[in-house]
Protein backbone atom coordinates (compact mmCIF):
# COMPACT_ATOMS: atom_id res chain seq x y z
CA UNK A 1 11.88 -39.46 9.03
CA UNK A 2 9.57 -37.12 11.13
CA UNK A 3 8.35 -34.66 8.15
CA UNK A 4 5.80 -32.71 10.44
CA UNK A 5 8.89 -31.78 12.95
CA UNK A 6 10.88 -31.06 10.22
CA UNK A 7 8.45 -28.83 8.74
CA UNK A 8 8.06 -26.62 12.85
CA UNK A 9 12.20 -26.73 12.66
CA UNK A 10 11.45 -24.54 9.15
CA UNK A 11 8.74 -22.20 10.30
CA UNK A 12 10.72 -21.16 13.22
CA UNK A 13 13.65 -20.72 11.36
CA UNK A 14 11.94 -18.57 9.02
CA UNK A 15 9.81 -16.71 11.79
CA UNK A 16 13.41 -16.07 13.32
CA UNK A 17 14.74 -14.60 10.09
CA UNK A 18 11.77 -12.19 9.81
CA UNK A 19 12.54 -11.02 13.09
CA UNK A 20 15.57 -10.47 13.19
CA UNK A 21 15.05 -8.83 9.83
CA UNK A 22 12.28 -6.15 11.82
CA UNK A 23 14.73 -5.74 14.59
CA UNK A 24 17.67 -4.53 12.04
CA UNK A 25 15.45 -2.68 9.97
CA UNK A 26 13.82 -0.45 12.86
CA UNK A 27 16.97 2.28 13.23
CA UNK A 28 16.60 3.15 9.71
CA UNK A 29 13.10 3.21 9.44
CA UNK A 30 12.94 5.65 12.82
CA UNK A 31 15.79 7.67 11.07
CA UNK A 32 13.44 7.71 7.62
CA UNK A 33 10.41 8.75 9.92
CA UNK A 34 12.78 11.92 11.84
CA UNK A 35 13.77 13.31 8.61
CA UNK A 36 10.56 13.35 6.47
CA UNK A 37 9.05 15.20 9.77
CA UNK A 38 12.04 17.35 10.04
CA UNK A 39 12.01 20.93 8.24
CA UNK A 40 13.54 21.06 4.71
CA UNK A 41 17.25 21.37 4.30
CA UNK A 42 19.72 21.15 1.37
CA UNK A 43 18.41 18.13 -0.76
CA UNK A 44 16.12 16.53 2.18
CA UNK A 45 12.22 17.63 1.71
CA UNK A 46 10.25 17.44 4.97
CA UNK A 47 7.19 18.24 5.73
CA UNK A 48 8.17 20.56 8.99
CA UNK A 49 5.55 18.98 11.26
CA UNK A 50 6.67 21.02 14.17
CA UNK A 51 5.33 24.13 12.85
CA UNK A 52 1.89 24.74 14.58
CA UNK A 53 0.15 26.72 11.12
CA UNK A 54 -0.21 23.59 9.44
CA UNK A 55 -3.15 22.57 7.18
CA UNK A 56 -5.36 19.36 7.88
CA UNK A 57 -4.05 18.13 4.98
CA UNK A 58 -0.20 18.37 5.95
CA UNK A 59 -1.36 17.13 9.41
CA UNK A 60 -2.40 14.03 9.08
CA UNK A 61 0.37 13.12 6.53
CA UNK A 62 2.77 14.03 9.45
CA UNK A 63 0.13 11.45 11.62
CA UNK A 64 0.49 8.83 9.15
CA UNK A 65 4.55 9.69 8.79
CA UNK A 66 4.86 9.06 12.58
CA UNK A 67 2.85 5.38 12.90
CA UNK A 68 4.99 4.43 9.66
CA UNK A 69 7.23 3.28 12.25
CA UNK A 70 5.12 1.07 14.35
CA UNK A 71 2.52 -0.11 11.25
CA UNK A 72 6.19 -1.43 9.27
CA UNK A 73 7.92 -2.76 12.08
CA UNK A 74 4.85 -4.53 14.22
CA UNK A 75 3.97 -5.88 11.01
CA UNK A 76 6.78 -7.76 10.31
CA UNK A 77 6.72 -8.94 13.77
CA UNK A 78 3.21 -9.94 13.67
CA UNK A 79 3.60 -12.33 10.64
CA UNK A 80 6.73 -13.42 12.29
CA UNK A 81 4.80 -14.80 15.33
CA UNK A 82 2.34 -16.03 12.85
CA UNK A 83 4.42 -17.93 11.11
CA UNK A 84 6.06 -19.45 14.33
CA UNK A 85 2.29 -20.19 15.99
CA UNK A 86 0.79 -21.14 12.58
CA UNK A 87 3.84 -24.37 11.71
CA UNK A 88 3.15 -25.54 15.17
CA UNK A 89 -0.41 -25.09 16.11
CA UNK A 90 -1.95 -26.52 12.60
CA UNK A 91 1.32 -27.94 11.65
């Protein structure tokens, strides 16, 4: 038996699952992101990041609410491809 191919038939299949796990996770991540900018209303708490009198403070937790998206979602892509590159190239 070929172990080593074996092993590259694994890591893709795994770098595969991640990715399709990022892909199906991104709508309700983006939908997380819109409502914690979004103003407050009934039980939902946002932080109203449209409103131009905010403080530094509430400002740069609305910048780090708005990359949420692309730091969660590019990261799970990113150790995807790792994954697939990684199996094959010292594999």
């Amino acid at each position: 038996m070929n172990n080593k191919g074996q092993v590259v038939i694994y890591g893709l299949m795994i770098a595969l699952v991640l990715m399709v796990l990022a892909l199906a996770l991104a709508p309700s991540v983006s939908q997380f992101t819109e409502s914690a900018r979004n103003e407050s209303s009934g039980d939902t708490i946002g932080l109203n990041c449209s409103n131009p009198d905010l403080d530094n403070f509430n400002k740069a937790t609305c910048v780090v609410v708005d990359i949420n998206l692309f730091y969660f979602i590019g990261g799970l892509i990113f150790i995807s491809g790792a994954i697939a590159t990684a199996k094959i190239v010292f594999g």
